[in-house]
Protein backbone atom coordinates (compact mmCIF):
# COMPACT_ATOMS: atom_id res chain seq x y z
CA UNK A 1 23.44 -37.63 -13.60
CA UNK A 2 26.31 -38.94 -11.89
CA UNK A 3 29.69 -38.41 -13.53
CA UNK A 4 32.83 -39.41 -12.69
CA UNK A 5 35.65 -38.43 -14.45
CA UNK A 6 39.58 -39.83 -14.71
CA UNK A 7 42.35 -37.57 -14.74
CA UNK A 8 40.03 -34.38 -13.48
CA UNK A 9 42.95 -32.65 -12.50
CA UNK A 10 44.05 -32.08 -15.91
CA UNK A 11 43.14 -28.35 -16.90
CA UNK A 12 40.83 -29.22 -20.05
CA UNK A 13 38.84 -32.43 -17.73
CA UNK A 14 38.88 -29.88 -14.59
CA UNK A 15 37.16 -27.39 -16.85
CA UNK A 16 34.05 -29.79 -17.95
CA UNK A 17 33.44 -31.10 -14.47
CA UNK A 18 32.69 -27.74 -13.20
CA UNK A 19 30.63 -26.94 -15.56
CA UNK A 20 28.67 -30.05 -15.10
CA UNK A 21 28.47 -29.37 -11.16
CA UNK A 22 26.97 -26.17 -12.23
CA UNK A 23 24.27 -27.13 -14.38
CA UNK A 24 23.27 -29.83 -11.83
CA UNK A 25 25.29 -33.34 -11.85
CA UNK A 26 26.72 -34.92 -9.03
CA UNK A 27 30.57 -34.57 -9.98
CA UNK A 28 33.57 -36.74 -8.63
CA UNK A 29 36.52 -37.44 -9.86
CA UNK A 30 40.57 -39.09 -9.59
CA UNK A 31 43.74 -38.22 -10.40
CA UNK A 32 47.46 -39.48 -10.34
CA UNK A 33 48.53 -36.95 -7.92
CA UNK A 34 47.56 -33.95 -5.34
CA UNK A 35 47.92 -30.36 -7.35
CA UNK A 36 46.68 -27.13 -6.59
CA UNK A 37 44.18 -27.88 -8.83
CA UNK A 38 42.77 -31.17 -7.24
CA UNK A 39 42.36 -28.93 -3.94
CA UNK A 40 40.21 -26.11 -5.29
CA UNK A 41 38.15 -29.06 -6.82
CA UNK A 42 37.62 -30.08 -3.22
CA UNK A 43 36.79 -26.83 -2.17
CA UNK A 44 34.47 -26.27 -4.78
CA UNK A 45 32.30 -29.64 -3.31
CA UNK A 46 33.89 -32.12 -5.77
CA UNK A 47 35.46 -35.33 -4.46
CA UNK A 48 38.40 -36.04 -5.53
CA UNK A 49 40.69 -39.16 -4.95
CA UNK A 50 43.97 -39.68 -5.65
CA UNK A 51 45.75 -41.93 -7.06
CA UNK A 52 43.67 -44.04 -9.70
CA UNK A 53 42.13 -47.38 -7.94
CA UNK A 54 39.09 -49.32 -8.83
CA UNK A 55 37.84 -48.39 -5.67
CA UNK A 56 36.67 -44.79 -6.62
CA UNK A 57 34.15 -45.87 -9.40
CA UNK A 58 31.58 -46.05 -6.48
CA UNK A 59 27.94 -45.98 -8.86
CA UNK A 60 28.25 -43.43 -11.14
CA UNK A 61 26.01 -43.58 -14.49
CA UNK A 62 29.63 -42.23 -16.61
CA UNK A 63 32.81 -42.30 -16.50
CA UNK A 64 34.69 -39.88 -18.54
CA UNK A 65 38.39 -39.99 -19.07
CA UNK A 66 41.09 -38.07 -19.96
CA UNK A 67 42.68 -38.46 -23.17
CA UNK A 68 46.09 -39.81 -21.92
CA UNK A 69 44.44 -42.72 -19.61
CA UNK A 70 45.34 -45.90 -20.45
CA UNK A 71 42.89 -48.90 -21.22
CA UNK A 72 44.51 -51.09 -18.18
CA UNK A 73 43.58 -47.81 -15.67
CA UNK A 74 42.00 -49.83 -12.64
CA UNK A 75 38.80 -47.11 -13.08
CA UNK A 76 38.52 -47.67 -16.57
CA UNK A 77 38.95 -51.46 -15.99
CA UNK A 78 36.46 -51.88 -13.54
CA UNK A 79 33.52 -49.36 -14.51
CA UNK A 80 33.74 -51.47 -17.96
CA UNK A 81 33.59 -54.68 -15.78
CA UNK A 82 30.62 -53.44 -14.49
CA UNK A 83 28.79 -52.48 -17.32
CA UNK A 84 29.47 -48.45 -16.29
CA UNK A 85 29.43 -46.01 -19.45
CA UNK A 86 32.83 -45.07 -20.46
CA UNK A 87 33.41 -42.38 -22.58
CA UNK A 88 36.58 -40.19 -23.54
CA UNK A 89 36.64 -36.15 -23.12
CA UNK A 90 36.15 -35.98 -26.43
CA UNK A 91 33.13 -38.53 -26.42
CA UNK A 92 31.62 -36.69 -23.79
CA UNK A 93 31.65 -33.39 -25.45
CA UNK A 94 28.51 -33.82 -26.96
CA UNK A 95 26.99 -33.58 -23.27
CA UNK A 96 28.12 -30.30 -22.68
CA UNK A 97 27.92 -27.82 -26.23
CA UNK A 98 24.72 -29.76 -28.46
CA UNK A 99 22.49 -27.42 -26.67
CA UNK A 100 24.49 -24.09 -26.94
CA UNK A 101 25.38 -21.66 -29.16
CA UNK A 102 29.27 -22.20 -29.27
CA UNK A 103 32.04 -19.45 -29.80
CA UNK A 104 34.64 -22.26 -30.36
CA UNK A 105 38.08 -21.24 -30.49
CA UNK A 106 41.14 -23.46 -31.87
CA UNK A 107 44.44 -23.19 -33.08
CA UNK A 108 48.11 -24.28 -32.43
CA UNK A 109 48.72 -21.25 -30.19
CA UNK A 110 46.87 -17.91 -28.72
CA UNK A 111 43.68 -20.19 -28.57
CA UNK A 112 43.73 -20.07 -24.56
CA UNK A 113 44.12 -16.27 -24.77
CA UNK A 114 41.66 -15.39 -27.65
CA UNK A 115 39.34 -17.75 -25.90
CA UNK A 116 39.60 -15.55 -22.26
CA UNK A 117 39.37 -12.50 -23.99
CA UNK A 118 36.18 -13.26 -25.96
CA UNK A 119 34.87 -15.04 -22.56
CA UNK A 120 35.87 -11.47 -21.10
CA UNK A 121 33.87 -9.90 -24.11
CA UNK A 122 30.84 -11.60 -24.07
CA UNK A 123 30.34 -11.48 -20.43
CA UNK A 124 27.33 -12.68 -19.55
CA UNK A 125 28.17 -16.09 -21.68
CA UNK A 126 29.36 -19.19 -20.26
CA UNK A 127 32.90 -20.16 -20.64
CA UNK A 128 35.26 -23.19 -20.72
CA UNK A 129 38.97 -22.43 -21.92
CA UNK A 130 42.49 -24.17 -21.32
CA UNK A 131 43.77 -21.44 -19.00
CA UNK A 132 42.26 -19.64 -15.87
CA UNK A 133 41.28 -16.24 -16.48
CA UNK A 134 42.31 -13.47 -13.83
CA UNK A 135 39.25 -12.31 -14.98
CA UNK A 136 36.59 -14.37 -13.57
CA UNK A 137 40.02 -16.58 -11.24
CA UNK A 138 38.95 -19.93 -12.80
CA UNK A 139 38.62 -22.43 -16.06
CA UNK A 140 34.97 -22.33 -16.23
CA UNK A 141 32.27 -19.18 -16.20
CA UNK A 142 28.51 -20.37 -15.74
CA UNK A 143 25.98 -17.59 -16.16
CA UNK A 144 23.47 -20.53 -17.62
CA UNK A 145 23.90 -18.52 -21.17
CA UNK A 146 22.69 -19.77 -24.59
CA UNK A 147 26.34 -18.42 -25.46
CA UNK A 148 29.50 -20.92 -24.25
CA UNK A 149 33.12 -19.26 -24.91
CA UNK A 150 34.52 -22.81 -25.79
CA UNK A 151 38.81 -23.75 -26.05
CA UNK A 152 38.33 -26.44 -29.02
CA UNK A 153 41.33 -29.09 -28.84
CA UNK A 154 42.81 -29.61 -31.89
CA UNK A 155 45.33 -32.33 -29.99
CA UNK A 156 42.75 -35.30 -30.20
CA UNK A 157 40.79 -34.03 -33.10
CA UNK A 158 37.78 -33.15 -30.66
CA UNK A 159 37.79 -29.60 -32.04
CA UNK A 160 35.58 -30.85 -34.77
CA UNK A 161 32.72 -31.90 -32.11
CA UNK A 162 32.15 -28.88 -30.69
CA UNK A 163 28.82 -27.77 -32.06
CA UNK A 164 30.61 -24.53 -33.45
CA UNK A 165 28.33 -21.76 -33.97
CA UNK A 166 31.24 -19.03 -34.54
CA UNK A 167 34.20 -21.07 -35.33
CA UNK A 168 37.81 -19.02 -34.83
CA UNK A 169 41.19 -20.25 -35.72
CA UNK A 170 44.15 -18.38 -34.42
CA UNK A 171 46.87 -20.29 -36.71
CA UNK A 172 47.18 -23.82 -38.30
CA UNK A 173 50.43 -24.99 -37.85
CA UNK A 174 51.47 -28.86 -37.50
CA UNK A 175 51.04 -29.96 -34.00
CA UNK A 176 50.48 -33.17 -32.18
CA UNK A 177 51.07 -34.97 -35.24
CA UNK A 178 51.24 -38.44 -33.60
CA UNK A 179 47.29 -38.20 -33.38
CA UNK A 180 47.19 -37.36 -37.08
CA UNK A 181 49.94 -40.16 -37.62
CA UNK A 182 52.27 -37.46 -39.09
CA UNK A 183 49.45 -36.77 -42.10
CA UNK A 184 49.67 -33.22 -43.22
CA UNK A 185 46.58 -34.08 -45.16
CA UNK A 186 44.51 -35.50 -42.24
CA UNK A 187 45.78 -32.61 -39.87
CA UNK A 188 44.10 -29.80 -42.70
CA UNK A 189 40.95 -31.63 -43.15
CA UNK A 190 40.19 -31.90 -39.38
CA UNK A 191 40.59 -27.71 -39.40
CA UNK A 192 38.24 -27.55 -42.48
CA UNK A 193 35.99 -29.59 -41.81
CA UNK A 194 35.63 -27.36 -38.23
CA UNK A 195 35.32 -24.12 -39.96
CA UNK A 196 32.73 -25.41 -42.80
CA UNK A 197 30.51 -27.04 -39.52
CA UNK A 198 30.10 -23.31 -38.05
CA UNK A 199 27.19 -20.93 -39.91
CA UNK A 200 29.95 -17.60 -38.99
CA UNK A 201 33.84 -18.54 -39.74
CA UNK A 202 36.47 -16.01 -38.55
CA UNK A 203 40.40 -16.74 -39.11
CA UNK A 204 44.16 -15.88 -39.33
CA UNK A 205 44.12 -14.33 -42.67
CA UNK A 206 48.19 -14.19 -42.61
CA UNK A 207 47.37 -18.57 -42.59
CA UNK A 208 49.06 -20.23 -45.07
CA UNK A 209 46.41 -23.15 -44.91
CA UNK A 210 43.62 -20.27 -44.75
CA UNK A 211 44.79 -18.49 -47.50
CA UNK A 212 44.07 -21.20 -49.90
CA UNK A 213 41.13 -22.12 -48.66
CA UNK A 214 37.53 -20.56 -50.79
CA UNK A 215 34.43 -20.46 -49.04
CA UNK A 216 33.36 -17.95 -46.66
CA UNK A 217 35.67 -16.56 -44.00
CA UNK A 218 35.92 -13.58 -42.39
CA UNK A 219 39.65 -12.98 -42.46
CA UNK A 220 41.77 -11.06 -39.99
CA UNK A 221 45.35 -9.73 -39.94
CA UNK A 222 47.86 -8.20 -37.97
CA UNK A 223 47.85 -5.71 -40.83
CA UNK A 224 44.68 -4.34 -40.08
CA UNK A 225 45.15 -2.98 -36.99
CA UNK A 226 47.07 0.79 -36.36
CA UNK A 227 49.61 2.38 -34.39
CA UNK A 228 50.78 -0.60 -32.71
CA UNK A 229 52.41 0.21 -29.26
CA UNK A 230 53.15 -0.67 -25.84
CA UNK A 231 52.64 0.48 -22.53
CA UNK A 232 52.61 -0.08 -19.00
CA UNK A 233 49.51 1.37 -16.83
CA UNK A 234 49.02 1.58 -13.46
CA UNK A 235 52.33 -0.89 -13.17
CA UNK A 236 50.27 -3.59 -15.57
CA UNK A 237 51.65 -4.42 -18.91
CA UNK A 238 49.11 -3.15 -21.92
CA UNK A 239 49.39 -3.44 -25.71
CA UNK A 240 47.25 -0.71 -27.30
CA UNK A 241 45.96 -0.63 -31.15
CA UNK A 242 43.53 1.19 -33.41
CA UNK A 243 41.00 -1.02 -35.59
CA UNK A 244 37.98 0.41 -37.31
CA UNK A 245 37.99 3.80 -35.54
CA UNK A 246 38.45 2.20 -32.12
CA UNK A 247 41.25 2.22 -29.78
CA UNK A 248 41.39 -0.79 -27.93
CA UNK A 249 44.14 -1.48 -24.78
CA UNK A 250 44.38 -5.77 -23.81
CA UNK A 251 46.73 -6.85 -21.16
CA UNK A 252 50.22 -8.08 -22.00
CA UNK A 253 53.01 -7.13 -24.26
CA UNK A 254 53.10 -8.01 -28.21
CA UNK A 255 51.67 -7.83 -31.72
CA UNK A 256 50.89 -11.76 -31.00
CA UNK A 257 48.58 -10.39 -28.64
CA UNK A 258 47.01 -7.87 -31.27
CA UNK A 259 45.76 -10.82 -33.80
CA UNK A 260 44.50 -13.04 -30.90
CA UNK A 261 42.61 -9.47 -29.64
CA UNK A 262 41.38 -8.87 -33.26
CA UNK A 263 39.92 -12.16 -33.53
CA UNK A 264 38.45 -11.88 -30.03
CA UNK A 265 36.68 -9.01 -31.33
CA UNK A 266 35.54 -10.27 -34.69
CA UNK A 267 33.75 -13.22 -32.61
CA UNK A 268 32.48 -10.59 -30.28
CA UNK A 269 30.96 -8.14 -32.82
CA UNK A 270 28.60 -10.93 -34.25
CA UNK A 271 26.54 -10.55 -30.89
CA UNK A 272 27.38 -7.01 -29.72
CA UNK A 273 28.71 -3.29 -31.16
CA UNK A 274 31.93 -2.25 -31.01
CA UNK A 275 31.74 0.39 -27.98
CA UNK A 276 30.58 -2.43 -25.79
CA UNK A 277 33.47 -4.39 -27.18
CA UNK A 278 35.85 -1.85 -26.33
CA UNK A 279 34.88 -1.23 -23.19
CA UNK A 280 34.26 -5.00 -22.03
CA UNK A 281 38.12 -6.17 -23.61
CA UNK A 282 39.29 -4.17 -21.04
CA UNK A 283 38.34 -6.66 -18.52
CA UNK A 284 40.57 -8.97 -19.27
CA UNK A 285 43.78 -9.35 -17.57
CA UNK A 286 45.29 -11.58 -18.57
CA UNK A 287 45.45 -16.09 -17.64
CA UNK A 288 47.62 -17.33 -15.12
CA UNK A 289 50.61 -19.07 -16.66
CA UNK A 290 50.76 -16.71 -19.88
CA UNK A 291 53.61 -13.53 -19.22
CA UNK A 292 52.30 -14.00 -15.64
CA UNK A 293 54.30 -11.82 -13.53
CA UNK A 294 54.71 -13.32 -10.46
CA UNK A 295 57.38 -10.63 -9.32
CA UNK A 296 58.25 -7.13 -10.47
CA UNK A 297 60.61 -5.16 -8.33
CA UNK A 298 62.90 -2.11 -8.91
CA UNK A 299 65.70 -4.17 -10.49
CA UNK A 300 64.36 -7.84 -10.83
CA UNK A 301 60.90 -9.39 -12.24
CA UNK A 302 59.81 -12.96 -12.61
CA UNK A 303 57.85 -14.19 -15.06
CA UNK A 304 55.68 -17.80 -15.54
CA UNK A 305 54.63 -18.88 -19.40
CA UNK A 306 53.06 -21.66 -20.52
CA UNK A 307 54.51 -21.37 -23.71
CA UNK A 308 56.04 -24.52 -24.70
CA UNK A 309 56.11 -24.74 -28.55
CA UNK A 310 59.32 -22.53 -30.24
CA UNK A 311 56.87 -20.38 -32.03
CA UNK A 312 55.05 -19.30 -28.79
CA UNK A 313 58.39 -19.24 -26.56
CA UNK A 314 59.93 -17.01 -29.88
CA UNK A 315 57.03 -14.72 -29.57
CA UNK A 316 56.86 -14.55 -25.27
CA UNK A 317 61.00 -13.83 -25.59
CA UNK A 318 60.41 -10.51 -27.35
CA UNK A 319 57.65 -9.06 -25.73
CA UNK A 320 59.88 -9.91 -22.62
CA UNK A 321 62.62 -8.31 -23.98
CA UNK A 322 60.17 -4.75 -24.96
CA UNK A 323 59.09 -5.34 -21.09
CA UNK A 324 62.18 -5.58 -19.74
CA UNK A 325 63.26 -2.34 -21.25
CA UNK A 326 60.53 -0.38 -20.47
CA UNK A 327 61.21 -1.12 -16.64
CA UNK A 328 65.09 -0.21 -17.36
CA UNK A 329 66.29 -3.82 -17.13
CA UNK A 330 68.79 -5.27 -19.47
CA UNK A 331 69.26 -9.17 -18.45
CA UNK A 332 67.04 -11.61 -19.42
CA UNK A 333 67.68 -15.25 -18.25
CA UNK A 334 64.95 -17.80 -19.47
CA UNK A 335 64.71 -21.05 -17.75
CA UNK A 336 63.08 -23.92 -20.01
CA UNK A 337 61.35 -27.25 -19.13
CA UNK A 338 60.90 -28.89 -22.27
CA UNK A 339 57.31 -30.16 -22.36
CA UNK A 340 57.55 -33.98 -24.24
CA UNK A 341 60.27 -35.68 -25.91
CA UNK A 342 58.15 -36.29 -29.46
CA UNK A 343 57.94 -32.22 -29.53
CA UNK A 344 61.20 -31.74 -28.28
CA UNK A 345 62.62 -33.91 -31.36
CA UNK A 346 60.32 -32.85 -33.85
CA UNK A 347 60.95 -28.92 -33.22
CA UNK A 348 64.68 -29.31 -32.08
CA UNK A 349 66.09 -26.62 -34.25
CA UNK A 350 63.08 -24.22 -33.87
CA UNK A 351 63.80 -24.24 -30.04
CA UNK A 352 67.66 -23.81 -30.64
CA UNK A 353 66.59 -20.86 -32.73
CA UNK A 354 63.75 -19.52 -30.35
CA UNK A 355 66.00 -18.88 -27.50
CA UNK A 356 68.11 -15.94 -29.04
CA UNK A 357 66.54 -13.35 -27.12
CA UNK A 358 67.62 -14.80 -23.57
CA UNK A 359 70.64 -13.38 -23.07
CA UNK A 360 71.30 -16.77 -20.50
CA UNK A 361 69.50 -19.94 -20.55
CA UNK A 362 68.90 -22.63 -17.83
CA UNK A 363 67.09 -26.09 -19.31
CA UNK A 364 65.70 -28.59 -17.04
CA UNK A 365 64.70 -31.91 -17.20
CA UNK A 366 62.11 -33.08 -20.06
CA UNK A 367 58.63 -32.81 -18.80
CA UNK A 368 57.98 -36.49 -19.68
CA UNK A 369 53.97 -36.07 -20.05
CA UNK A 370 53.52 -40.16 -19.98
CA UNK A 371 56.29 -40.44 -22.89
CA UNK A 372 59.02 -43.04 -22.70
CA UNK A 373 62.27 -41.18 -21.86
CA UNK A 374 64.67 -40.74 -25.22
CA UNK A 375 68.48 -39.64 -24.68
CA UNK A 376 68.89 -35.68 -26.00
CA UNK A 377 72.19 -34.13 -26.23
CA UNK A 378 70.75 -30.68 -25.14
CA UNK A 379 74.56 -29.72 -24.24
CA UNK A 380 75.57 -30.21 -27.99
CA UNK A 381 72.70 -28.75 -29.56
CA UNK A 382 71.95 -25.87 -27.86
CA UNK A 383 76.21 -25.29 -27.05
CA UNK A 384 75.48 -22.18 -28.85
CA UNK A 385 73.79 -20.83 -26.13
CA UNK A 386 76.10 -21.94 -23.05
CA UNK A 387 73.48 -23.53 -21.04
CA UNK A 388 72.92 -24.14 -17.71
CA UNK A 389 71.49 -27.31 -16.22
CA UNK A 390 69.29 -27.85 -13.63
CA UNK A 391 67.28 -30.22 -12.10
CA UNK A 392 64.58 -27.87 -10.43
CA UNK A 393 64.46 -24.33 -9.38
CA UNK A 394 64.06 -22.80 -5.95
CA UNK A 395 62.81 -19.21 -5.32
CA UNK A 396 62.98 -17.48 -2.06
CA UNK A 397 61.85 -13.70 -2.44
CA UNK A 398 63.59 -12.00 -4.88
CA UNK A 399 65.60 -15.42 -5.42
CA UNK A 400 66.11 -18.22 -7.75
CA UNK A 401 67.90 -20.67 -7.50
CA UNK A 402 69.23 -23.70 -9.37
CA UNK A 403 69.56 -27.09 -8.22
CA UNK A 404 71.09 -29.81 -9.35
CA UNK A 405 71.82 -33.11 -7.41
CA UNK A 406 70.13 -31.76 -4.59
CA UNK A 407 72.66 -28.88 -4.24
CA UNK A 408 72.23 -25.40 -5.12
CA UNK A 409 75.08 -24.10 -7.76
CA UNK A 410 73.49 -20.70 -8.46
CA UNK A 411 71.77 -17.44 -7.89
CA UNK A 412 70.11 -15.31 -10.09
CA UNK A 413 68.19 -12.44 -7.67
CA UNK A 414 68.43 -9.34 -10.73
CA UNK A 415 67.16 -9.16 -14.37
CA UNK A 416 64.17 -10.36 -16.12
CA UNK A 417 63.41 -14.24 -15.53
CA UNK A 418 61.18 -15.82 -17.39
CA UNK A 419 60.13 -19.81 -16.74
CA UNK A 420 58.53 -21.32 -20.19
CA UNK A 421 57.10 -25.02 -19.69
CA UNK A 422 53.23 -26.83 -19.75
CA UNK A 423 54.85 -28.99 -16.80
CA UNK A 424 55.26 -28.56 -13.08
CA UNK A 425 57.56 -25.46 -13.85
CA UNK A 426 54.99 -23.17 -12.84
CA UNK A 427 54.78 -24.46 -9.43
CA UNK A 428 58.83 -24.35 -9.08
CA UNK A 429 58.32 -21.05 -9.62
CA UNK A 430 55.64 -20.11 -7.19
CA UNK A 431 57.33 -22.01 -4.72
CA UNK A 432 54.49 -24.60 -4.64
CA UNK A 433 56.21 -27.88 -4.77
């Protein structure tokens, strides 16, 4: 089959059009602009154009698209025209999980690391996640398994067509409400309906929407695990914990980390014992763009996070804090992109709130993520924290620097710095753009 999919340099479309290469399609695929991403794609033998035009629907037999195209996209416009199959990511899932065995992982947030560590687990299974493993240094794992380690996106509802066969919920709380038009109702049943479509359910048990729900769930807390604590090995940052007579050690600092390890290994232990388990968990290290250190030196370390919901950035902010003392380091400065203006707005004092940790804070301009632009008074709300503003960040070795009209107005070169943002904040700080 020939597929051709639009937007393929998102992270979840990018994901599904490898895996399709692998098990034998002929894969191309567009984009709105060149990333880092859209290169390896080329590398990897997929063609990739950029931008959108009608032109690049050459004669594929589907077109898949992402979920934020819009109907007048020239591809989308003329493979209709022309009779060409047109179906959205979550349309297409079907293709990819109705003949596997799926270990499909959702949730609000720890989903993309649950789902790498079970991937890193279950090793010989296929995998497709939200995130790129520094495990296996991609998306997508294809060892042509009966098992697939899937990310299930609960942001279009498409978590419900994943074919679950062990379905795992890291949390439940209210997110992307616009595709659940602001329906608390709607937005449960969707995670209900996932968990009664899988044969082996495992779950947040500290939930409040799990709690009250009665059928059968295997239900996991933060409780159960022992003698919590944090180290660093071999200059790598390690949270190690005791659960049923086992002592397991996962990469990163946190007791967020702990639950999203415990459900890992509830998935896991379905398929394999516990000693392998222990052992394999240990493979993991971690996904680019979650407390990825990017630099660590004697007085100064740089972190990139993907976090981008107050809950997550809360949670990143104190296992910064625990690393930062741990390597003798006092400061931390966190620089913020918010990520959308509808989540901006709709979690404005939760991200006022989240930020207390930072001992200085540096906000950029709203990731816009196809939104129309809406006027925020960040200076007023967040005064409390004596912001700076910037309008990108530069780094030059042990160097970052703020911009702002095209003119750098300051340093930071010591301290912990941590960047939190799902937009192009991650390549600021790599230096990639």
């Amino acid at each position: 089959m020939k597929i051709h999919f639009v937007g393929i340099g998102g992270i979840g479309l990018s994901g599904l059009a490898r895996y399709m290469k692998k098990r034998g399609c002929e894969i191309s695929g567009s984009d709105i602009a060149e990333t880092k991403l859209t290169k390896q794609l080329r590398n990897e033998g997929i063609e990739v154009n950029i931008p959108h035009s009608a032109s690049n629907i050459k004669k594929p037999d589907l077109v898949v698209h992402t979920a934020v195209a819009k109907p007048d996209n020239p591809e989308l416009v003329e493979a209709k025209n022309r009779g060409i199959k047109v179906l959205s990511r979550r349309g297409f899932l079907p293709y990819v999980v109705n003949d596997k065995k799926v270990l499909a992982v959702c949730g609000a947030h720890g989903k993309s690391t649950t789902s790498a560590m079970l991937a890193s687990i279950v090793k010989d299974s296929d995998a497709i996640i939200g995130a790129e493993s520094k495990d296996f240094g991609s998306n997508m794992r294809y060892k042509n398994s009966e098992y697939l380690v899937f990310e299930a996106d609960e942001s279009d509802g498409s978590f419900v067509d994943t074919n679950p066969y062990i379905a795992v919920v890291t949390n439940t709380e209210p997110e992307h409400m616009e595709f659940y038009n602001h329906d608390l109702d709607l937005f449960y049943s969707h995670y209900k309906e996932f968990l009664k479509k899988a044969p082996i359910r495992i779950a947040n048990a500290d939930d409040e929407f799990i709690k009250k729900l009665d059928f059968n769930i295997k239900k996991v807390s933060i409780k159960d695990a022992k003698n919590i604590r944090f180290e660093i090995i071999e200059g790598k940052p390690k949270t190690i914990f005791e659960y049923k007579n086992y002592e397991f050690e996962v990469y990163g600092f946190g007791e967020h980390l702990v639950l999203d390890a415990l459900l890992a290994i509830e998935a896991a232990s379905e398929l394999m014992d516990m000693g392998e388990i222990q052992k394999n968990i240990k493979k993991y290290q971690g996904i680019k763009k979650r407390f990825d250190v990017l630099k660590h030196n004697e007085d100064f370390i740089l972190i990139d996070d993907y976090g981008h919901h107050p809950t997550e950035i809360k949670a990143t902010l104190h296992s910064a804090r625990i690393y930062a003392k741990l390597n003798g380091i006092d400061k931390i400065t966190a620089i913020w992109q918010p990520h959308k203006y509808s989540r901006t707005i709709d979690n404005l004092e939760a991200f006022v709130e989240c930020f207390n940790e930072a001992d200085e804070l540096v906000i950029l301009p709203v990731w816009e993520a196809g939104e129309e632009k809406i006027d925020i008074d960040f200076e007023k709300y967040f005064s409390k924290h004596s912001p700076s503003f910037a309008d990108r960040v530069y780094v030059d070795g042990n160097n970052i620097m703020l911009s702002k009209s095209g003119k750098i107005f300051k340093h930071i070169d010591e301290g912990l710095v941590i960047g939190f943002g799902a937009g192009d904040i991650t390549y600021q700080l790599r230096g990639v753009i």
